[in-house]
C-alpha atoms as a PDB file:
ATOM      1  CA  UNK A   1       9.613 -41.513  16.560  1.00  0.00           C
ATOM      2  CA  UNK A   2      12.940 -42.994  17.929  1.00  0.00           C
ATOM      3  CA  UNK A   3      16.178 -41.195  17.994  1.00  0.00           C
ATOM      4  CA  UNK A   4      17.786 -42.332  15.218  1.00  0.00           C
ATOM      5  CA  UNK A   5      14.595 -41.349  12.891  1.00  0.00           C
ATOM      6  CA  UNK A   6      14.779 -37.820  14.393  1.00  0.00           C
ATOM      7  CA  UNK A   7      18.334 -37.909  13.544  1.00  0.00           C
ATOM      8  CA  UNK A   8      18.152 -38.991  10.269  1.00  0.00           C
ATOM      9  CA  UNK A   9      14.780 -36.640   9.674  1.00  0.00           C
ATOM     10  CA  UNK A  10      17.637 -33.662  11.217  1.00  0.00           C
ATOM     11  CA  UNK A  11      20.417 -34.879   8.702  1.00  0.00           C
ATOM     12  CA  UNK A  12      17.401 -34.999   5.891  1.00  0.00           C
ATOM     13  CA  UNK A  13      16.814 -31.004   6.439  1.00  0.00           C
ATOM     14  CA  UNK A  14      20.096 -30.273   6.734  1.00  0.00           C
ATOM     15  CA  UNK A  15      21.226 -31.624   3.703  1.00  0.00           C
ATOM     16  CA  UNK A  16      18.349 -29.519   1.908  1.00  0.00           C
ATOM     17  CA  UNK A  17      18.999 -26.484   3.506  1.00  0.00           C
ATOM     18  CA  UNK A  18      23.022 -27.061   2.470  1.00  0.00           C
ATOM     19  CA  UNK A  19      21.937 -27.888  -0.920  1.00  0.00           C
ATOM     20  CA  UNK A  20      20.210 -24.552  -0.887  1.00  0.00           C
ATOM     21  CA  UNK A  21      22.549 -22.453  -0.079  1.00  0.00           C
ATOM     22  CA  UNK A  22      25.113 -23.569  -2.445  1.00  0.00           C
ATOM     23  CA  UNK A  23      23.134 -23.219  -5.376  1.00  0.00           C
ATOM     24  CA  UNK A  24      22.160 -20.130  -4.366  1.00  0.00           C
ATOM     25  CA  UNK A  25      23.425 -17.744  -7.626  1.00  0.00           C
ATOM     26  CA  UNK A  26      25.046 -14.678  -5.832  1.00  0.00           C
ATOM     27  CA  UNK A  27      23.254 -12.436  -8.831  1.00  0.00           C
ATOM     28  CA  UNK A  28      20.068 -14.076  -6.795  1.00  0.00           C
ATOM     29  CA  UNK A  29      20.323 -11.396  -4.239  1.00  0.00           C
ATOM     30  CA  UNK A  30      19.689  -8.913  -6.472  1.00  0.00           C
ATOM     31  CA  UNK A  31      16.795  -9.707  -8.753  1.00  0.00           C
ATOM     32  CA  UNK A  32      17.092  -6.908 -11.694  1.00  0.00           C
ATOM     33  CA  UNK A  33      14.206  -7.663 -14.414  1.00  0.00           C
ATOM     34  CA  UNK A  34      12.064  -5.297 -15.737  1.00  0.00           C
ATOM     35  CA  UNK A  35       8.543  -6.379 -14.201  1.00  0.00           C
ATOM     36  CA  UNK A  36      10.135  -7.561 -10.553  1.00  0.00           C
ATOM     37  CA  UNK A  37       8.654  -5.231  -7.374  1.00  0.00           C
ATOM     38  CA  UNK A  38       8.674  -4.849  -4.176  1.00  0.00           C
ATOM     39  CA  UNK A  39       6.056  -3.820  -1.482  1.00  0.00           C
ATOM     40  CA  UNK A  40       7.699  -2.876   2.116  1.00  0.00           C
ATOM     41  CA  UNK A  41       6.152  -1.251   5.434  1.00  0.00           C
ATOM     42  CA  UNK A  42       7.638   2.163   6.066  1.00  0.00           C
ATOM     43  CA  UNK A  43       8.036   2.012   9.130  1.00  0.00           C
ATOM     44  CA  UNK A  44       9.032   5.743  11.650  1.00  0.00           C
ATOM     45  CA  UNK A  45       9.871   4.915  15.531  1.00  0.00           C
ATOM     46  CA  UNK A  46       7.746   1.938  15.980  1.00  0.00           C
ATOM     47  CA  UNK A  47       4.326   2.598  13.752  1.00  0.00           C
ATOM     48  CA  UNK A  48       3.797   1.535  10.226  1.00  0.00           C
ATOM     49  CA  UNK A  49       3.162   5.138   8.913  1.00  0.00           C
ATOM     50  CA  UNK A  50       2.720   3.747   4.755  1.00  0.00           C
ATOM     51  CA  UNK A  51       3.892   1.290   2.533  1.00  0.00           C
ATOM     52  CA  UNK A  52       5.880   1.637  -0.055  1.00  0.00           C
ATOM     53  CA  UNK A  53       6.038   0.472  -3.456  1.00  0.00           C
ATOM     54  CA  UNK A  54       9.381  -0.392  -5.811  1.00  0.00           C
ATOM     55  CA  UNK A  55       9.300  -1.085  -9.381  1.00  0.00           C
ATOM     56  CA  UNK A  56      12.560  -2.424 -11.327  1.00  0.00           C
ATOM     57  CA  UNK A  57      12.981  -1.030 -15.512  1.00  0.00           C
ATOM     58  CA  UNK A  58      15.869  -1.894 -17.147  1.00  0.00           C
ATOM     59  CA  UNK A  59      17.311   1.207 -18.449  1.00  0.00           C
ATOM     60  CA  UNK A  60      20.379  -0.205 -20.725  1.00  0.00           C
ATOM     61  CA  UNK A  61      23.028  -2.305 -21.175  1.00  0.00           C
ATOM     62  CA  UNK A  62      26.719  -0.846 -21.159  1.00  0.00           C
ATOM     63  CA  UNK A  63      29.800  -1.415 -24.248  1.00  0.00           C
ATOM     64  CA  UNK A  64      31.594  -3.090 -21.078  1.00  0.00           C
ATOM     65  CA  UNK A  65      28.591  -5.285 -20.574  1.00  0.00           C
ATOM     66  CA  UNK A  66      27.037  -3.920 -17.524  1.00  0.00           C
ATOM     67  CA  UNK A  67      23.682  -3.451 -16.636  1.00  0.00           C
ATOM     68  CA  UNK A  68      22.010   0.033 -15.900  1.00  0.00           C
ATOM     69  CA  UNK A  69      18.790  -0.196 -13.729  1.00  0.00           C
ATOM     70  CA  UNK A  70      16.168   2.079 -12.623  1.00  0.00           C
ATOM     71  CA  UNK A  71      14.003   1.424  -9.191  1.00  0.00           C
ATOM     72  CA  UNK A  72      10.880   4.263  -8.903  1.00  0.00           C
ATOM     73  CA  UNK A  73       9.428   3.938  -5.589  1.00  0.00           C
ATOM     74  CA  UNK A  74       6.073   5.404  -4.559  1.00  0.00           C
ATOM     75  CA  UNK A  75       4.180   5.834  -1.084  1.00  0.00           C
ATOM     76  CA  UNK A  76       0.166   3.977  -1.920  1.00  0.00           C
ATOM     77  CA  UNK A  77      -1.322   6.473   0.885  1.00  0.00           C
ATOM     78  CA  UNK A  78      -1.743   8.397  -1.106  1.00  0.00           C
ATOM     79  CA  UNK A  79      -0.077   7.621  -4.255  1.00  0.00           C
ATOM     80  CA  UNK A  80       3.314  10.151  -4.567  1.00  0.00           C
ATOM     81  CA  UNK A  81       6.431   9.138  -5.963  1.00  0.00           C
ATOM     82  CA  UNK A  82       8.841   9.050  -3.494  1.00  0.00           C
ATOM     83  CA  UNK A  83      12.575   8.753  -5.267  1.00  0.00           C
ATOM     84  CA  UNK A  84      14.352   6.607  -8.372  1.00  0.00           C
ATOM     85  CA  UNK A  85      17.294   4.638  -7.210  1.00  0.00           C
ATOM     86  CA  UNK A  86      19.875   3.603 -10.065  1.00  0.00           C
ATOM     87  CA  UNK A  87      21.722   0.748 -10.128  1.00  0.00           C
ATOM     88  CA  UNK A  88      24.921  -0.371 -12.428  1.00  0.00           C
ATOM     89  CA  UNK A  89      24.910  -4.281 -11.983  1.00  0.00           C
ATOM     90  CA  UNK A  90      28.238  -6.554 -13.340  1.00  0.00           C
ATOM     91  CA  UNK A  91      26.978  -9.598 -14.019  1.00  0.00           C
ATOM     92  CA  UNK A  92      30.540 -11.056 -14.151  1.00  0.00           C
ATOM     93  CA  UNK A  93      31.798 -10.049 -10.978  1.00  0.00           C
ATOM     94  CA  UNK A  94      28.316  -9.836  -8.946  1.00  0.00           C
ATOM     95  CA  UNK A  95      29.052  -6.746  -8.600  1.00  0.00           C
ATOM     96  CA  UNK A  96      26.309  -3.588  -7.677  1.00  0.00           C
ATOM     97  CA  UNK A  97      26.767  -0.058  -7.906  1.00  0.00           C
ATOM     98  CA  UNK A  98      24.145   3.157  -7.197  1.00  0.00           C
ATOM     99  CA  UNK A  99      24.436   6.326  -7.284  1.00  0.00           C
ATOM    100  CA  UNK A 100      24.258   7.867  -4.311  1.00  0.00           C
ATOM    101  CA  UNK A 101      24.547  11.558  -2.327  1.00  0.00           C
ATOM    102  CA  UNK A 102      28.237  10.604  -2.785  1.00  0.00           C
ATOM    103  CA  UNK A 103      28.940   9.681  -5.962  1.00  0.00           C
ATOM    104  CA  UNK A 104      28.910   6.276  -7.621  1.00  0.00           C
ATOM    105  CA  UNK A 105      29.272   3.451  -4.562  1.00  0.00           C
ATOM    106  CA  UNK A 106      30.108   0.094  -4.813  1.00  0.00           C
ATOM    107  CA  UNK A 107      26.576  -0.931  -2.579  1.00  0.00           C
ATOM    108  CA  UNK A 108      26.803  -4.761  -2.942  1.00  0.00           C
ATOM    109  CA  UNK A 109      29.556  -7.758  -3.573  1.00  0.00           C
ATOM    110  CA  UNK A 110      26.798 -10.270  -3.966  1.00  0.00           C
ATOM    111  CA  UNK A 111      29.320 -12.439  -3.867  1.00  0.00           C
ATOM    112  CA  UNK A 112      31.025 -11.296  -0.480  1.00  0.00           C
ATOM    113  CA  UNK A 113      30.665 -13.588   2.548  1.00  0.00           C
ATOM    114  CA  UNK A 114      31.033 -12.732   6.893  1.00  0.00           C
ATOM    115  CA  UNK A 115      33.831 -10.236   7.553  1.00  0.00           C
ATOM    116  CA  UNK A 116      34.187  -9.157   4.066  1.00  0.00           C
ATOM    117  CA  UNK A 117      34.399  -5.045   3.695  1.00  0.00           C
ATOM    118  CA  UNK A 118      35.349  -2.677   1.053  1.00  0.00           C
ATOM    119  CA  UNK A 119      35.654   0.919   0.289  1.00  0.00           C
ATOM    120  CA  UNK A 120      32.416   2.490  -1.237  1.00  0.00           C
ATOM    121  CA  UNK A 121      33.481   6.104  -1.636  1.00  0.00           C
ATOM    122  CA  UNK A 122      37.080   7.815  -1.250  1.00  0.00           C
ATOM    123  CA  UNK A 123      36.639  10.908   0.327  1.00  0.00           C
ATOM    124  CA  UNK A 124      39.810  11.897  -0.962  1.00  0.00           C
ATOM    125  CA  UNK A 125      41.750  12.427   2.542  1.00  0.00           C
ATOM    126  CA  UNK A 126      38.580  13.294   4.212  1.00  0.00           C
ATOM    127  CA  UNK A 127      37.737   9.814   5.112  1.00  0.00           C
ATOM    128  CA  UNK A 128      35.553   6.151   3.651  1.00  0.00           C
ATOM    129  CA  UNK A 129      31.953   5.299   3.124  1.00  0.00           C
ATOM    130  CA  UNK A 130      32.391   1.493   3.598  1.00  0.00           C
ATOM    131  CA  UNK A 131      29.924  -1.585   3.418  1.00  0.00           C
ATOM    132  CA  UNK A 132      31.092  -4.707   5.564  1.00  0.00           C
ATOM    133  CA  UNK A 133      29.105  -7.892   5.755  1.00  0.00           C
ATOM    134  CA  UNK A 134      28.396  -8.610   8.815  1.00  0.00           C
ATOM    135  CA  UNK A 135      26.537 -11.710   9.057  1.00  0.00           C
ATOM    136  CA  UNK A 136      25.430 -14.745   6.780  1.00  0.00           C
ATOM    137  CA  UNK A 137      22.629 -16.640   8.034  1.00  0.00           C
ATOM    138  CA  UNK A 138      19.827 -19.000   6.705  1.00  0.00           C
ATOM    139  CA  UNK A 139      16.379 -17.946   6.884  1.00  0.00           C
ATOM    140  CA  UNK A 140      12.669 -18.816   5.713  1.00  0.00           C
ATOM    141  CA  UNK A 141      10.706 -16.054   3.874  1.00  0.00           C
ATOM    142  CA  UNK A 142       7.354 -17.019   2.291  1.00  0.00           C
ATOM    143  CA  UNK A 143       7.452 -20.361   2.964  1.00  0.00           C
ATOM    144  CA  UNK A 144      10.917 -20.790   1.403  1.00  0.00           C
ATOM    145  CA  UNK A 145      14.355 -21.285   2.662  1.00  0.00           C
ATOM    146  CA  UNK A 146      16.977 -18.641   1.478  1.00  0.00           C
ATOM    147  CA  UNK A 147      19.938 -16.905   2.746  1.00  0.00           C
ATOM    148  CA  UNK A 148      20.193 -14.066   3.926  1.00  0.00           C
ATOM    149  CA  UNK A 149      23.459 -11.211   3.578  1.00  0.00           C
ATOM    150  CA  UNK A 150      23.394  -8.248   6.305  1.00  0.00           C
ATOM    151  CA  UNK A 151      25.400  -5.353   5.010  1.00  0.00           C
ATOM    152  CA  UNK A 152      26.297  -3.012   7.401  1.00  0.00           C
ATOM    153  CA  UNK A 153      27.430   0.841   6.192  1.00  0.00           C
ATOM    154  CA  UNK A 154      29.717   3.486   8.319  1.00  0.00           C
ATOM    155  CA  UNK A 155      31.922   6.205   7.860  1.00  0.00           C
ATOM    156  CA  UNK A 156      35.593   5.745   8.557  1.00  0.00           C
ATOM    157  CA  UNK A 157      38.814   7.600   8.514  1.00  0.00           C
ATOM    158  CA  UNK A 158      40.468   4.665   8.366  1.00  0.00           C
ATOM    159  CA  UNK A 159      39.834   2.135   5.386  1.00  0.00           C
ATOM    160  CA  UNK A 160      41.008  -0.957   7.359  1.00  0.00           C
ATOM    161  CA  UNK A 161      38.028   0.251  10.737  1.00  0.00           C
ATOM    162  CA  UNK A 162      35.545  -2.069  11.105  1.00  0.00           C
ATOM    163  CA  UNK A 163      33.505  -0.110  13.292  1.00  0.00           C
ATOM    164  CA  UNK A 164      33.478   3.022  12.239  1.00  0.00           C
ATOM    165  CA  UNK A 165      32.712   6.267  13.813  1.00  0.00           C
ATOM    166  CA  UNK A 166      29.201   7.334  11.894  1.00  0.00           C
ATOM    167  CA  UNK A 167      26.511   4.131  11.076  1.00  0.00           C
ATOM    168  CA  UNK A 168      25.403   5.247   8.103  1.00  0.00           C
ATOM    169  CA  UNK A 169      22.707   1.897   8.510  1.00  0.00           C
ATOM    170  CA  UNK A 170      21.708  -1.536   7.120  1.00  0.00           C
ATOM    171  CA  UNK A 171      20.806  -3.597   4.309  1.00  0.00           C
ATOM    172  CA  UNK A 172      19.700  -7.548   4.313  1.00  0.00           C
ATOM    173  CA  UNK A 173      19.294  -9.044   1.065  1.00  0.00           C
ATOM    174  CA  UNK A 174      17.619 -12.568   0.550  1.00  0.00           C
ATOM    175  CA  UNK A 175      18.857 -15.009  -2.024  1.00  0.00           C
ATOM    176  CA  UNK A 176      15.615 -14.900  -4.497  1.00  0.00           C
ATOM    177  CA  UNK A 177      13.933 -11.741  -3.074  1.00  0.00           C
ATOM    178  CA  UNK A 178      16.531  -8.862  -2.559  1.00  0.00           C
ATOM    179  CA  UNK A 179      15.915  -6.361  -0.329  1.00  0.00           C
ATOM    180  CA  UNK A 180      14.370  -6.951   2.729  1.00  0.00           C
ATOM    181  CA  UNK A 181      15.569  -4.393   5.042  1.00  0.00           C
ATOM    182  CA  UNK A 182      17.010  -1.023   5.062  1.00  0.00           C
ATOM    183  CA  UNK A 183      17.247   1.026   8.647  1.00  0.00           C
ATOM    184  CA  UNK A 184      19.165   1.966  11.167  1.00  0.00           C
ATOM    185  CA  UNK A 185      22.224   4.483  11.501  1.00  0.00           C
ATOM    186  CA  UNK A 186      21.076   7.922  10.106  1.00  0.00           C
ATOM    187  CA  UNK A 187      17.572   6.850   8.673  1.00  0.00           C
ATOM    188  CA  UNK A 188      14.767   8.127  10.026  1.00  0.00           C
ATOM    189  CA  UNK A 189      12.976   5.521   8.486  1.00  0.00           C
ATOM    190  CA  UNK A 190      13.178   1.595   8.338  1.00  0.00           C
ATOM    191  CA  UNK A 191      11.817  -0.952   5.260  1.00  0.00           C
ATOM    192  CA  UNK A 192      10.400  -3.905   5.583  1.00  0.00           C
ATOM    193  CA  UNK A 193       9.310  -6.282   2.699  1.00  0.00           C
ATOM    194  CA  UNK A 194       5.882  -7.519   3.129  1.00  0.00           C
ATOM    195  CA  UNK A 195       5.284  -8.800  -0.491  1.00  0.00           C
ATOM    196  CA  UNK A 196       7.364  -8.959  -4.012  1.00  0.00           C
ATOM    197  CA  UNK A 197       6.817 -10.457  -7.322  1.00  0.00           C
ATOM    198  CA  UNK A 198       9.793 -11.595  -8.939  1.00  0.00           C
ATOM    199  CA  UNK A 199       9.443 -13.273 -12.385  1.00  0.00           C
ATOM    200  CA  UNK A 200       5.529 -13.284 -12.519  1.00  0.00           C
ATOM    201  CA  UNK A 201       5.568 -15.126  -9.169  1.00  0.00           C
ATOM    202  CA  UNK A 202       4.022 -13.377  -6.180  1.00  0.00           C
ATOM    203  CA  UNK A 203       5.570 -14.167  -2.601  1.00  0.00           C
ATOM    204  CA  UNK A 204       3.718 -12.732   0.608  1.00  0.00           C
ATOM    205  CA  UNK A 205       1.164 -10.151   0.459  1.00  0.00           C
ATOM    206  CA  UNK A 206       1.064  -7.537  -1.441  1.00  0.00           C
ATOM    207  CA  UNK A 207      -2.042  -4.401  -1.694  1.00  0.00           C
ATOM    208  CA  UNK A 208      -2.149  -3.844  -5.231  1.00  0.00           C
ATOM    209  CA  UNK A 209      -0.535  -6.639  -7.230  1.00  0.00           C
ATOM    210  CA  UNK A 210      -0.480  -4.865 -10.787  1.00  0.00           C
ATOM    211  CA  UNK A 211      -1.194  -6.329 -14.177  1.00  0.00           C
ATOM    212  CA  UNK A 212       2.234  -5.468 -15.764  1.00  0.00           C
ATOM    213  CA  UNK A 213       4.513  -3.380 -13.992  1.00  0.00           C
ATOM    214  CA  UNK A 214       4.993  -0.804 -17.180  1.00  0.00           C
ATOM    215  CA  UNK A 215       1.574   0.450 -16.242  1.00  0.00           C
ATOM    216  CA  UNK A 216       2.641   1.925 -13.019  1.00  0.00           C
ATOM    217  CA  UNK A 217       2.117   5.359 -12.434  1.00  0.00           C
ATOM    218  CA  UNK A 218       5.178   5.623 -10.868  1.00  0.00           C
ATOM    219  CA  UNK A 219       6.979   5.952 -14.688  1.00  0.00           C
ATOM    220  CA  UNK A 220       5.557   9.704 -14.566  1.00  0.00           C
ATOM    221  CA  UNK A 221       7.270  11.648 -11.859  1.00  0.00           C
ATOM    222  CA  UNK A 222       4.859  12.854  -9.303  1.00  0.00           C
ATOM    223  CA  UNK A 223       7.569  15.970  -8.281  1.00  0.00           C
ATOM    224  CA  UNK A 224      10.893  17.800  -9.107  1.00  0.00           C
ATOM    225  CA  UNK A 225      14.092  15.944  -8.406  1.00  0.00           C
ATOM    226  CA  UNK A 226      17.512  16.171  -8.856  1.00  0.00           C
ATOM    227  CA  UNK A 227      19.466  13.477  -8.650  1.00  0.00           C
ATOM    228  CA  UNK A 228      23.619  12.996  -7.522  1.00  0.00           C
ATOM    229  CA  UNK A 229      25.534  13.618 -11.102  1.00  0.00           C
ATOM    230  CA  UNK A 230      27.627  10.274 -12.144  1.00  0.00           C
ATOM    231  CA  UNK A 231      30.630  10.039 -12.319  1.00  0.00           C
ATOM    232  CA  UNK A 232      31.437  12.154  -9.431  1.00  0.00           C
ATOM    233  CA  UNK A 233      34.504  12.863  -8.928  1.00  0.00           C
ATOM    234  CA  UNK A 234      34.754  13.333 -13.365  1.00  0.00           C
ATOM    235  CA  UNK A 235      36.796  14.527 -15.857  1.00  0.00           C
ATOM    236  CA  UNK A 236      35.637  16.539 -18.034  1.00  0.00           C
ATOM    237  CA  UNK A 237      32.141  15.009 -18.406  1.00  0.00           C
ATOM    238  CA  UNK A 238      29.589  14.094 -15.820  1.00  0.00           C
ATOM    239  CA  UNK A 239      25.635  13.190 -16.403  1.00  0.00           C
ATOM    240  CA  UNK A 240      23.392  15.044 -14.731  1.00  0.00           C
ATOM    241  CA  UNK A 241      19.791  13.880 -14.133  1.00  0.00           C
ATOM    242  CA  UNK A 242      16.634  15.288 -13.259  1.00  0.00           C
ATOM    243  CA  UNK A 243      12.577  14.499 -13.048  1.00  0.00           C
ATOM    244  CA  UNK A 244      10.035  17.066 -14.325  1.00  0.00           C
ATOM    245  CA  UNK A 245       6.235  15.449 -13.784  1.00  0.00           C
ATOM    246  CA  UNK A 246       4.528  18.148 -15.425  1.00  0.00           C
ATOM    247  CA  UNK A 247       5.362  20.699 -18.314  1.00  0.00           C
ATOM    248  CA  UNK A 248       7.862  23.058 -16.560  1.00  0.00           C
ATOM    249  CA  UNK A 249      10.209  26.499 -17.546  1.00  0.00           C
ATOM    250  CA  UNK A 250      13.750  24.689 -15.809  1.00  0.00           C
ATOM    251  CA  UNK A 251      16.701  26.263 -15.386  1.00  0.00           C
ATOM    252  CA  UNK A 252      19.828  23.687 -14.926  1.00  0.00           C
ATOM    253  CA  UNK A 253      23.041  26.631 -13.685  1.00  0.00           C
ATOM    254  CA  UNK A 254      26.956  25.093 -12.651  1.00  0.00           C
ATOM    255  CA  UNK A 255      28.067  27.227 -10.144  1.00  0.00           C
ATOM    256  CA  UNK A 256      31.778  27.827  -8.541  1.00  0.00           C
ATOM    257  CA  UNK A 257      32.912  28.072  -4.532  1.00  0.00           C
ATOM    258  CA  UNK A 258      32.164  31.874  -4.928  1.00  0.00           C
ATOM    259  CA  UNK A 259      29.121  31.372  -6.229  1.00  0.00           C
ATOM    260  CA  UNK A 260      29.704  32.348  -9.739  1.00  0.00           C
ATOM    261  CA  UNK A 261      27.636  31.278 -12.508  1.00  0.00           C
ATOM    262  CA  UNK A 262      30.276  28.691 -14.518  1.00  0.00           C
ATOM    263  CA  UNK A 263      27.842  26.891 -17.022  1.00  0.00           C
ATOM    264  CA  UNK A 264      23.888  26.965 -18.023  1.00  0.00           C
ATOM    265  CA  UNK A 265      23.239  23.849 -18.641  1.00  0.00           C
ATOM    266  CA  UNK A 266      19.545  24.013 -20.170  1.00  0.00           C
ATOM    267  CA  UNK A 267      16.906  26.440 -19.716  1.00  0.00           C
ATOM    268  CA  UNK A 268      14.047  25.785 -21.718  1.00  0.00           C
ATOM    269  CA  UNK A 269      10.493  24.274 -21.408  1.00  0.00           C
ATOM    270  CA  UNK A 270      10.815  20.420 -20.606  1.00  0.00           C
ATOM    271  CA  UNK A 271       7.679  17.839 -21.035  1.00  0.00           C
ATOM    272  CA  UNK A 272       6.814  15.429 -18.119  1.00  0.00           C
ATOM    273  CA  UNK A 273       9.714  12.507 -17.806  1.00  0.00           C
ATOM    274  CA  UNK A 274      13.322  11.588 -16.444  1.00  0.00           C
ATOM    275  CA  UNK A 275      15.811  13.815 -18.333  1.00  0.00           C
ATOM    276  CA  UNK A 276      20.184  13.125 -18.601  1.00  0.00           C
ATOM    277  CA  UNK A 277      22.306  16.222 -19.470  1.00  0.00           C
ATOM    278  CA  UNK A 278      25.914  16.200 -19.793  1.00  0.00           C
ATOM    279  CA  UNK A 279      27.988  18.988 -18.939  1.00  0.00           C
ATOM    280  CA  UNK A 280      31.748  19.232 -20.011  1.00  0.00           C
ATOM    281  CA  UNK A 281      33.837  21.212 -17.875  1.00  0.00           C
ATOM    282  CA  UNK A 282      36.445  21.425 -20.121  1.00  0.00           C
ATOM    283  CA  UNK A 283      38.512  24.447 -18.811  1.00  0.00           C
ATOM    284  CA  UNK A 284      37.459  24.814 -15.583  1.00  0.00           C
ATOM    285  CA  UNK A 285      40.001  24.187 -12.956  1.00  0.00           C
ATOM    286  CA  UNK A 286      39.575  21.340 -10.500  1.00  0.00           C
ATOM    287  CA  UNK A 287      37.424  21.382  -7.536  1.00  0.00           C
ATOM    288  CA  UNK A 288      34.142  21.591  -6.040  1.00  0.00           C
ATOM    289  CA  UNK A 289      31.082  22.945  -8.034  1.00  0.00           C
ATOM    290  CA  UNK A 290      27.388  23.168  -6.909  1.00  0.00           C
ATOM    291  CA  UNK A 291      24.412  22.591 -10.021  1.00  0.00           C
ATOM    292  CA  UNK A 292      21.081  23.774  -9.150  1.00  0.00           C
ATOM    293  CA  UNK A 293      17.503  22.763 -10.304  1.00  0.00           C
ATOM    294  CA  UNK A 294      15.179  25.862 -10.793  1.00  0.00           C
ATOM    295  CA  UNK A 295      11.648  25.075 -11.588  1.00  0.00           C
ATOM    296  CA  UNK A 296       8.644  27.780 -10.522  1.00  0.00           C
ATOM    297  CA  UNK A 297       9.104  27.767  -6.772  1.00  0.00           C
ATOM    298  CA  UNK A 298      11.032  25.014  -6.750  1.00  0.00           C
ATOM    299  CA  UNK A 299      15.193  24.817  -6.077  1.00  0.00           C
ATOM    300  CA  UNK A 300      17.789  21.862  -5.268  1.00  0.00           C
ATOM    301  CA  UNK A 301      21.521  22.061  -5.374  1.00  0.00           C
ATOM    302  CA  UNK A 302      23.801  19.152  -5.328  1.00  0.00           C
ATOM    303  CA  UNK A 303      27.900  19.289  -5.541  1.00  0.00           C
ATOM    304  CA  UNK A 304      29.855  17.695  -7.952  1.00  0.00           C
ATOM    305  CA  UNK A 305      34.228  17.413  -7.673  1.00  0.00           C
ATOM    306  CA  UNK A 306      36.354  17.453 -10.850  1.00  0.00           C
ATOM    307  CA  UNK A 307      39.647  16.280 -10.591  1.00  0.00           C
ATOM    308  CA  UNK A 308      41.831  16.436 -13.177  1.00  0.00           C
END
């Protein structure tokens, strides 16, 4: 082949990889359809210890239009449900939100290209959880080319720092496939997408490709959790929500800095399932307040800050 056919072969690719790119939808990067999953190595230190599953449901849609998403992920060795992430999605602005240990977080500007950061969570004086992209870069995954997005999360005291003084890790999302990574900073753990079905198609390899995705198991909960209440900070109202995967006696308590009981929220016999309870803490003063889980042997606390 002469020079100028390997050029023109060069300019040939390039164009199609361009072309790719920009038609890329930013929304792409975060596939959200009930029936899409995900199948990633977990990986500890340097061995594959399992591989976990992730399963997308929508959950509803918003009065402002928004999208509310639920993503159940299980270990397959054994099967145990591992946690439920939940995302808001604005379709307008490309836009993702999930509630985290924090509070709501803005996790992803789909949208956002190299260099770009934002504030996730305001501390409120005691410093930022912030998401900067760090790189752009084109990539084949299956066979395909995509881009690729590398978020990068720290803790700041400063909203401008673009370092950071805590890595808090690392997210890459692919244009077509979402997540493909998570590690780094203060996970123990790192993800990384072997297989995914998104719209009926299968990419890579996946263990057990299911026959719908509302049959998985993963829709029961396989143990107790308590999950970060939204919005946090609130006023007056805040949902709680929990997971009960067999018939349980919970107890659901608000309690103050001194450790006084402020509010039962339930305490009654619930069925297996996800459960949402909203508490109104309508004349309580603002500040921080810790709700507890009580099932059998089982206890979690998480905190919650109203500001009024």
């Amino acid at each position: 082949m002469s020079r100028l056919q390997h050029l023109v072969c060069f300019s040939f690719a390039l164009a199609i990889t361009c072309s790719t790119s920009q038609s890329q939808s930013p929304l792409s990067f975060f596939p959200h359809s009930t029936g899409d999953l995900w199948e990633y190595f977990w990986v500890e230190g340097s061995s594959v210890v399992d591989t976990l599953q992730s399963f997308m449901f929508l959950d509803s849609i918003g009065v402002d239009g928004r999208i509310h998403v639920n993503k159940p992920s299980r270990f397959i060795n054994p099967v145990v449900h591992f946690w439920t992430d939940r995302y808001v999605i604005d379709t307008t602005l490309s836009y993702v939100w999930s509630y985290t240990e924090f509070g709501l977080g803005l996790m992803y500007k789909l949208g956002a290209q190299q260099g770009e950061q934002w504030v996730m969570i305001n501390h409120g004086g005691g410093g930022f959880e912030i998401c900067r992209v760090v790189a752009v870069r084109q990539a084949t995954m299956f066979g395909i080319p995509t881009t690729i997005k590398d978020y990068r999360y720290f803790f700041a005291f400063d909203s401008t720092d673009t370092l950071g003084v805590l890595s808090r890790g690392e997210h890459s999302l692919a244009a077509r496939f979402g997540l493909t990574y998570m590690g780094g900073g203060d996970l123990f753990y790192s993800l990384h997408l072997k297989g995914t079905v998104i719209g009926g198609i299968l990419y890579g390899d996946t263990t057990r490709v299911l026959t719908s995705v509302l049959d998985v198991s993963a829709n029961v909960p396989h143990q107790l959790q308590l999950s970060p209440n939204y919005p946090n900070p609130f006023n007056p109202e805040t949902t709680i929500e929990f997971d009960v995967p067999t018939t349980s006696d919970v107890t659901l308590r608000v309690y103050n800095v001194l450790g006084e009981v402020v509010a039962t929220i339930a305490k009654q016999r619930f069925q297996p399932g996800g459960y949402k309870l909203t508490w109104n803490a309508s004349g309580l003063p603002s500040g921080v307040y810790f709700y507890r889980l009580e099932a059998g042997g089982f206890s979690q606390t998480m905190k919650a800050l109203l500001l009024r």
